[in-house]
Protein backbone atom coordinates (compact mmCIF):
# COMPACT_ATOMS: atom_id res chain seq x y z
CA UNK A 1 37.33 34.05 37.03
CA UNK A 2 38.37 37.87 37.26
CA UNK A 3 38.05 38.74 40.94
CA UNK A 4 35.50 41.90 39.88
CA UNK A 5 33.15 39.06 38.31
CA UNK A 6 34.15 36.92 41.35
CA UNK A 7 32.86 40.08 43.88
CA UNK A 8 29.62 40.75 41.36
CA UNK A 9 28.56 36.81 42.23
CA UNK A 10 29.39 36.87 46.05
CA UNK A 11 27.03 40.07 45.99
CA UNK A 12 24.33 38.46 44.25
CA UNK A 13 24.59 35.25 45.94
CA UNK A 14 24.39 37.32 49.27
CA UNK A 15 21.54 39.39 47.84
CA UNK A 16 19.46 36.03 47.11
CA UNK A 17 19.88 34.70 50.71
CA UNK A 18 18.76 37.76 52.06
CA UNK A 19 15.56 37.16 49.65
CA UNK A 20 15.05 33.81 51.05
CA UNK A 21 15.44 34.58 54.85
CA UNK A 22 12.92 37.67 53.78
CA UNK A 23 10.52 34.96 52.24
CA UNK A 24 10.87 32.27 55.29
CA UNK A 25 10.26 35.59 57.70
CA UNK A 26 7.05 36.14 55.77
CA UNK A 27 6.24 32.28 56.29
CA UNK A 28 6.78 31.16 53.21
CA UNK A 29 6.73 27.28 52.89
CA UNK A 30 10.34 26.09 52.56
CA UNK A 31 8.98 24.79 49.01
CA UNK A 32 8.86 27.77 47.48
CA UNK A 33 12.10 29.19 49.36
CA UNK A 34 14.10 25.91 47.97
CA UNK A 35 12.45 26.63 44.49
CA UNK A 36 13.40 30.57 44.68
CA UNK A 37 16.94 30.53 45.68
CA UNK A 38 17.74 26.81 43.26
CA UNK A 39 16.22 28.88 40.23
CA UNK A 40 17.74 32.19 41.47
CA UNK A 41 21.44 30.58 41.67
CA UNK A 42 20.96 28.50 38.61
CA UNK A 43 20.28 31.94 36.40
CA UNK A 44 23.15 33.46 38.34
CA UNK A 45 25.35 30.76 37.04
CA UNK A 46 23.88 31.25 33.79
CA UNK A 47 24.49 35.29 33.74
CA UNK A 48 28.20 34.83 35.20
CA UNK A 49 29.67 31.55 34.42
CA UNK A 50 32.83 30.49 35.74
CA UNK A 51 34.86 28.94 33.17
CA UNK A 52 37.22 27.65 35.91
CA UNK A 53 34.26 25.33 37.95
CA UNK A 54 32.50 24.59 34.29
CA UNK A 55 36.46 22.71 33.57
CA UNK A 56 36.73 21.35 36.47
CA UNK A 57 33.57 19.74 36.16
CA UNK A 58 33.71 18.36 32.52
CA UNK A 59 37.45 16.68 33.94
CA UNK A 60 35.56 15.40 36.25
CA UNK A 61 32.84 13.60 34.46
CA UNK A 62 34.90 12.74 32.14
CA UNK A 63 37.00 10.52 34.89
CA UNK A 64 33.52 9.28 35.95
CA UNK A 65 32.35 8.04 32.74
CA UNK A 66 35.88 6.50 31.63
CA UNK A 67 35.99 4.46 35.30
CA UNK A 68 31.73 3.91 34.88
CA UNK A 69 32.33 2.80 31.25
């Protein structure tokens, strides 16, 4: 991953924890905090993928099945 798209995620990952602490500080249940920042992260990876962890997964799994098989 370039390090400027690298820097871009680290912001936006810090920018949704500081959403959740806001929401837990505001007594929100930890429900809807774990449902805000899984959802949040999950279009984050969608938006900025990172073609290095998306390989290393796939090499992985692809062990897994071949030993599972």
């Amino acid at each position: 991953m370039h390090p400027k798209n690298r820097m871009e995620k680290a912001i936006a990952l810090e920018a949704i924890a500081d959403v959740a602490e806001k929401m837990e500080q505001s007594g929100a249940s930890g429900v809807d905090v774990a449902a805000f920042t899984s959802g949040a992260r999950q279009k984050l990876a969608e938006e900025r993928p990172d073609p290095e962890k998306y390989a290393k997964a796939a090499t992985s799994a692809a062990k897994w099945s071949k030993a599972n098989a």
